[in-house]
Protein backbone atom coordinates (compact mmCIF):
# COMPACT_ATOMS: atom_id res chain seq x y z
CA UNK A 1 61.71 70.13 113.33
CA UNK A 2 64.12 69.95 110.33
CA UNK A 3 63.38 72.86 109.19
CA UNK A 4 63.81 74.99 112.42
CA UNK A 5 67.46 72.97 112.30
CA UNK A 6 68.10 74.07 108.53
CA UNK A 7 67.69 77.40 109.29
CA UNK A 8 69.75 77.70 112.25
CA UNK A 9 73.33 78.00 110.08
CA UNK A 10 71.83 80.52 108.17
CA UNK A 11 71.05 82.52 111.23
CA UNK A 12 74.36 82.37 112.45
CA UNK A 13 75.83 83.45 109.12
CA UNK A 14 73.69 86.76 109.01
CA UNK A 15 74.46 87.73 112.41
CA UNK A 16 78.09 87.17 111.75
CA UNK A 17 77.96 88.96 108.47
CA UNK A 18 76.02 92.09 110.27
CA UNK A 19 78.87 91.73 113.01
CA UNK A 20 81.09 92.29 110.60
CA UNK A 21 79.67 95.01 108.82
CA UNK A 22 79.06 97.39 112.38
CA UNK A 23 82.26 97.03 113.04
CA UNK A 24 83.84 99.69 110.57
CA UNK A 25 81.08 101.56 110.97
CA UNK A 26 81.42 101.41 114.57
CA UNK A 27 85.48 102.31 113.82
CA UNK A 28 84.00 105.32 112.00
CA UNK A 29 80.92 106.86 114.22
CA UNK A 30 82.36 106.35 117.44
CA UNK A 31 85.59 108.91 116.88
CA UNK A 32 82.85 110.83 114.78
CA UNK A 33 81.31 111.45 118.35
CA UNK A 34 84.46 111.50 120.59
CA UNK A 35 85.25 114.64 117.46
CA UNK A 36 81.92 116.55 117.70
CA UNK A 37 81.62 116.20 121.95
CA UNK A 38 84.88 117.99 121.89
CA UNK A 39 84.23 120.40 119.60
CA UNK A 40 81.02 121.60 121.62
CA UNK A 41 82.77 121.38 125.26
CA UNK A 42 85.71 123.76 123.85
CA UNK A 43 83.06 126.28 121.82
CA UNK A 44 81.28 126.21 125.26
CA UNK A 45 84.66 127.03 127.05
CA UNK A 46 85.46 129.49 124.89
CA UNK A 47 82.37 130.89 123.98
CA UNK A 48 82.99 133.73 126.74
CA UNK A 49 84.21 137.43 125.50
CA UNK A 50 87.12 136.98 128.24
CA UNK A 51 88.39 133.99 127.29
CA UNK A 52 92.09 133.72 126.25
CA UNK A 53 91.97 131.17 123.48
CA UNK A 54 89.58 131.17 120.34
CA UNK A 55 86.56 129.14 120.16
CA UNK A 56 86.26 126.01 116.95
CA UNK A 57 84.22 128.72 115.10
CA UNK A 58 86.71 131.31 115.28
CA UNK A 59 89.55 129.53 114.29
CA UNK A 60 87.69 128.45 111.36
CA UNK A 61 86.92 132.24 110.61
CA UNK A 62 90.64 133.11 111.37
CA UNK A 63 92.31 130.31 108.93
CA UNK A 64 89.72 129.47 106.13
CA UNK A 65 91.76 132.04 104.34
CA UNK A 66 94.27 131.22 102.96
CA UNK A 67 95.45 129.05 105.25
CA UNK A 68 93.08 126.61 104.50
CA UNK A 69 91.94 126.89 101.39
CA UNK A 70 95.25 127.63 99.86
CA UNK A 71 97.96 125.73 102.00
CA UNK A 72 100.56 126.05 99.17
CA UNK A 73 100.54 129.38 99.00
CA UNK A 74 104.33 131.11 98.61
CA UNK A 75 104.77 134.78 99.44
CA UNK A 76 108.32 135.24 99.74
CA UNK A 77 110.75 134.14 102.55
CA UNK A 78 108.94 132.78 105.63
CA UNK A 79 105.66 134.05 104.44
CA UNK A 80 104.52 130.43 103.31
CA UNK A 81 101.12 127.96 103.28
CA UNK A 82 100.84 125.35 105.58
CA UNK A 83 101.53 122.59 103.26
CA UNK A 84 105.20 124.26 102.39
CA UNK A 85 105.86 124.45 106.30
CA UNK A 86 105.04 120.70 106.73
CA UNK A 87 106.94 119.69 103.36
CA UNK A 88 109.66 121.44 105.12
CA UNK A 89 109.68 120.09 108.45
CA UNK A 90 109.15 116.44 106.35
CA UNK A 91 112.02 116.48 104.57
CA UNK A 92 114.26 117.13 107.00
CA UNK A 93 112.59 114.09 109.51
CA UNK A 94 113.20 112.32 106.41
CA UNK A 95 116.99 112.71 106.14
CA UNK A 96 117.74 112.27 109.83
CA UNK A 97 115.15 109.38 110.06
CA UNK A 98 116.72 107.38 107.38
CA UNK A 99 120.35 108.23 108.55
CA UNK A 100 119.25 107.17 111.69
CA UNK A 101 117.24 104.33 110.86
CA UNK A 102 120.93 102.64 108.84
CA UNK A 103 122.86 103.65 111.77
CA UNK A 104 120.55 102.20 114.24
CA UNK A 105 120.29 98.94 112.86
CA UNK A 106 123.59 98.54 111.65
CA UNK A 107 125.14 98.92 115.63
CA UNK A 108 121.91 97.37 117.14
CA UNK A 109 123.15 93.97 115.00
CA UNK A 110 126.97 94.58 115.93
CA UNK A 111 125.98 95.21 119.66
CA UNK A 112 123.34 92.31 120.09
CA UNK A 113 126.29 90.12 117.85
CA UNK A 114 128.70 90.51 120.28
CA UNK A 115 128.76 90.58 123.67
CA UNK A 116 131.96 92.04 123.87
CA UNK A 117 130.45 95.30 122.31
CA UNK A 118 127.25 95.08 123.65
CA UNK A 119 129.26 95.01 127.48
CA UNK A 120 131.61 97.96 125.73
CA UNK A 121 128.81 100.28 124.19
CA UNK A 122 125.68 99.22 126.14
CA UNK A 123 126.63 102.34 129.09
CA UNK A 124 127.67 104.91 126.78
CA UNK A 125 124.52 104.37 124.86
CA UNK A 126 121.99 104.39 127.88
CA UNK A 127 124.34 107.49 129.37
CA UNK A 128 123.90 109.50 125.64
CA UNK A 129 119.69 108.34 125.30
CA UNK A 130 118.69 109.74 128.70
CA UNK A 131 119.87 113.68 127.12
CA UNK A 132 116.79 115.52 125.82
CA UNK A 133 116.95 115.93 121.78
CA UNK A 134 116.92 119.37 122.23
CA UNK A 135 119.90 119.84 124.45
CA UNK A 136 122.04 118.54 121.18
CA UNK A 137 121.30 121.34 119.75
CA UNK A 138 123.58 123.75 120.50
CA UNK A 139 126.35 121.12 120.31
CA UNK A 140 125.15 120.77 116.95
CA UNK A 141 125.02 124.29 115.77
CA UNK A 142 128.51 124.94 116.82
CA UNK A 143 130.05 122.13 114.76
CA UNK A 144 127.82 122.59 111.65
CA UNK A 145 127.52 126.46 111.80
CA UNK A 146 124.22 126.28 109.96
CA UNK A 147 120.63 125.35 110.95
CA UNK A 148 119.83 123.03 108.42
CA UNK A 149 122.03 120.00 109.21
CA UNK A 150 121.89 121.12 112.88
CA UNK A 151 118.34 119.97 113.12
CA UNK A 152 118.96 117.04 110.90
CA UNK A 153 121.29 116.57 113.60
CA UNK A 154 118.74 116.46 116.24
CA UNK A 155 116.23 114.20 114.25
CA UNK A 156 119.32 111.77 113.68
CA UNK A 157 119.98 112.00 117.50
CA UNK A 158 116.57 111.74 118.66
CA UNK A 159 115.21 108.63 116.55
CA UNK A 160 118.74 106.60 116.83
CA UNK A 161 118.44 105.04 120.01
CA UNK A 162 115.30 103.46 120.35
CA UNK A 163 116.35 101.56 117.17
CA UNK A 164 119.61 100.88 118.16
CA UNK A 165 118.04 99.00 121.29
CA UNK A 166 115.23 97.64 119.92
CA UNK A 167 117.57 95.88 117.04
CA UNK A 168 120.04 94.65 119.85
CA UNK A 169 117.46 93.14 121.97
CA UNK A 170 116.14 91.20 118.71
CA UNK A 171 119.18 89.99 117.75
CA UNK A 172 119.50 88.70 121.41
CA UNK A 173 116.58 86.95 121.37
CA UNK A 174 116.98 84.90 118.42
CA UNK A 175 116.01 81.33 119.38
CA UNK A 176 119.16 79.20 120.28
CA UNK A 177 117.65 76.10 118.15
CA UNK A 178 118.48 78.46 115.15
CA UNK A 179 121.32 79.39 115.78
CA UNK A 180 122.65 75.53 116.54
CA UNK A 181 120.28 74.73 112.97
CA UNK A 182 122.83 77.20 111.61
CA UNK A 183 125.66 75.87 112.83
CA UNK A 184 125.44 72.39 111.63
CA UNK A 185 124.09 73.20 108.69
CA UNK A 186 127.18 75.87 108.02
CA UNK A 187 125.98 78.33 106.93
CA UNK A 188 127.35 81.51 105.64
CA UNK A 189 127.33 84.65 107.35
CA UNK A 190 125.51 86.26 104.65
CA UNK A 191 123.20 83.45 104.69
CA UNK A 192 122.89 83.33 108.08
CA UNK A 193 121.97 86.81 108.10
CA UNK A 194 119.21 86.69 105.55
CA UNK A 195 117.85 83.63 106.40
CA UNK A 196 118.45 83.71 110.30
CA UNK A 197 119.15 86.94 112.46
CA UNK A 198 117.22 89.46 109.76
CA UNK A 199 114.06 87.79 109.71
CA UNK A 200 114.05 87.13 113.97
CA UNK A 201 115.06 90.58 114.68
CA UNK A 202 112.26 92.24 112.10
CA UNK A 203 109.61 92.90 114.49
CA UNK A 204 111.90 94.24 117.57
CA UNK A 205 113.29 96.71 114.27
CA UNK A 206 110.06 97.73 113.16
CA UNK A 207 108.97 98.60 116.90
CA UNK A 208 112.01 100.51 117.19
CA UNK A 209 111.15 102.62 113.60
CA UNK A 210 107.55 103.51 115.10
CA UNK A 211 109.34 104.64 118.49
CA UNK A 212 111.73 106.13 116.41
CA UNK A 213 109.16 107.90 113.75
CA UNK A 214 107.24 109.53 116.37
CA UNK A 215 110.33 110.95 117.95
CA UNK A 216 111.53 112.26 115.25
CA UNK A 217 108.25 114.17 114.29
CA UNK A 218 108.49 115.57 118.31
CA UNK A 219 111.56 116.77 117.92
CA UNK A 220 111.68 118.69 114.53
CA UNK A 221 109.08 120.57 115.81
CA UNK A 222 110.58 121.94 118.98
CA UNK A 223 113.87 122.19 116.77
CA UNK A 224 112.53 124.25 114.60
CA UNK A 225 111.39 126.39 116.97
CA UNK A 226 114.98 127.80 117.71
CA UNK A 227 116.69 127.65 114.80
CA UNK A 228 114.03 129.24 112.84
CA UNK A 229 113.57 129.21 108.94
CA UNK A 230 110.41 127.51 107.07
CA UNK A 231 109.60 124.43 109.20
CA UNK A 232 105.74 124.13 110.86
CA UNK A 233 108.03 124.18 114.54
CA UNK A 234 108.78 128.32 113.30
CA UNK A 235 105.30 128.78 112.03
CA UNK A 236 103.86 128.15 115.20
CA UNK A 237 106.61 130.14 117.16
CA UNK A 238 105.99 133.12 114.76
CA UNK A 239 102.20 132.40 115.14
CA UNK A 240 102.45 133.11 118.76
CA UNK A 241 104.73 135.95 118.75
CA UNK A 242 102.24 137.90 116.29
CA UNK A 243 99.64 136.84 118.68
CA UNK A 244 97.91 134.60 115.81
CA UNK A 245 96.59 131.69 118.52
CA UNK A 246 94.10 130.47 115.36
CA UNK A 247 96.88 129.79 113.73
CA UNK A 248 98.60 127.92 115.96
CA UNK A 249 95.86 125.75 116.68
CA UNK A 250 95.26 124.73 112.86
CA UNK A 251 98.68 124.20 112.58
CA UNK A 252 98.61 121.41 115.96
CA UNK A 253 95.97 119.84 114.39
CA UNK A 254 98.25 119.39 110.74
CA UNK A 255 100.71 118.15 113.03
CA UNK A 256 98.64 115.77 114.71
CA UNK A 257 97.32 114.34 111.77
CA UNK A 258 100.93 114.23 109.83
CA UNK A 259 102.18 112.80 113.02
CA UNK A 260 99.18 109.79 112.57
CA UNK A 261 100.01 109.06 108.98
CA UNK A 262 103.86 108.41 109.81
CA UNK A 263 102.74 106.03 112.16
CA UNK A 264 100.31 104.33 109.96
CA UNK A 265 102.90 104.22 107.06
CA UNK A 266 105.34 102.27 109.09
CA UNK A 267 102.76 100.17 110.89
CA UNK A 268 101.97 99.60 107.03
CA UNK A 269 105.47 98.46 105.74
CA UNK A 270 105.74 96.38 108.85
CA UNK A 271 103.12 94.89 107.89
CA UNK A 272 104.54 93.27 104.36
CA UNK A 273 107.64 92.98 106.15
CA UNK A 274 106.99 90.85 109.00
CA UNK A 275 106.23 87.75 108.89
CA UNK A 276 103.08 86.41 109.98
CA UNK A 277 103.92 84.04 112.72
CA UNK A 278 105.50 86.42 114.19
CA UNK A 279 102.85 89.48 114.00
């Protein structure tokens, strides 16, 4: 009878250790299979002679090269890999992210700060969020007579606001305890800040980045779309307008994926950022 109760710990400990080694390899198969069903329902759709779009096979066929197997490839004005396209379109999300991102939080601390702003600016802002990125555009074009900053433009528009409110609500809902812990123990502003409404208003930020991140990515693709140049938003419009559909499906699916791995980099930095009580 001993025995049988000895043994029972160790039991336990296997089947949680096997527990815990399914699970990435549950976290791996399972979108494996989600992949591959999808892949053979749209071969069997498009499998027909009629059909309007290309089958997995045949954009495979249509891209391998050089599309694929040379994305960096550089023929002379728009004539460009995939991987110059997207280092295009990135650099510009870049700038209007990060001019966005220190606008955003700046005014979402000044607005949640004060309520005399946030009564003053709060309308304007939720008048100016509800306009579609792309409608900017024009606006944008006429003041900066060039394409370039015009769609930074857009990007800057387009990510702003979700991190302006996000930021403002934060600072609002800092815990009143801290802020009376503050006041008695007088602290600075600049200490307050760092030690207070920065670290309380982290996690509403980061949320608004990933809003913001995503966004941005949207929008530089439909951006690019009008105001031309290299950019993966003009690839795929030239795609289609040379009838190149292959194309334009490989080019989704780099989009998709870059699209994933902005998210996951700011989900990462949040991660070190934020504290853990408050994860």
């Amino acid at each position: 009878m001993a025995t049988n109760l000895d043994t029972r710990p160790q039991r336990r400990s296997r089947s949680r250790t096997n527990i815990a080694l399914r699970k990435p390899f549950q976290k791996i198969i399972r979108p494996l299979i989600a992949i591959i069903i999808f892949l053979v329902i749209w071969q069997i759709l498009t499998s027909s002679p009629d059909s309007n779009l290309p089958s997995p096979l045949k954009v495979w066929q249509d891209t391998w090269n050089p599309l694929i197997i040379n994305p960096f490839f550089d023929n002379g004005g728009i004539d460009k890999g995939l991987g110059i396209q997207i280092a295009a379109s990135l650099g510009r999300v870049a700038v209007g992210f990060f001019l966005a991102t220190f606008v955003g939080i700046a005014l979402g601390i000044l607005i949640g700060s004060s309520s005399f702003m946030y009564d003053a600016l709060d309308p304007l802002f939720q008048v100016l969020r509800t306009i579609p990125p792309l409608a900017w555009l024009p606006i944008s074009l006429a003041a900066f007579r060039d394409s370039q900053p015009s769609a930074i433009f857009v990007i800057f528009i387009t990510a702003v606001w979700p991190i302006i409110i996000n930021t403002t609500v934060g600072v609002q809902q800092i815990p009143q305890d801290y802020k009376n812990v503050a006041r008695v123990l007088r602290l600075s502003r600049q200490k307050y800040f760092f030690k207070v409404l920065f670290p309380s208003a982290v996690p509403y930020i980061f949320t608004g980045l990933r809003i913001g991140i995503g966004l941005s990515w949207l929008a530089i693709i439909a951006a690019e779309m009008l105001v031309g140049g290299v950019g993966i938003g003009f690839f795929i419009w030239d795609s289609y307008n040379s009838s190149r559909l292959s194309d334009i499906i490989l080019a989704l699916v780099y989009v998709g994926l870059v699209g994933l791995l902005l998210d996951r980099m700011v989900v990462f930095i949040a991660s070190k950022v934020v504290p853990e009580d408050q994860k």
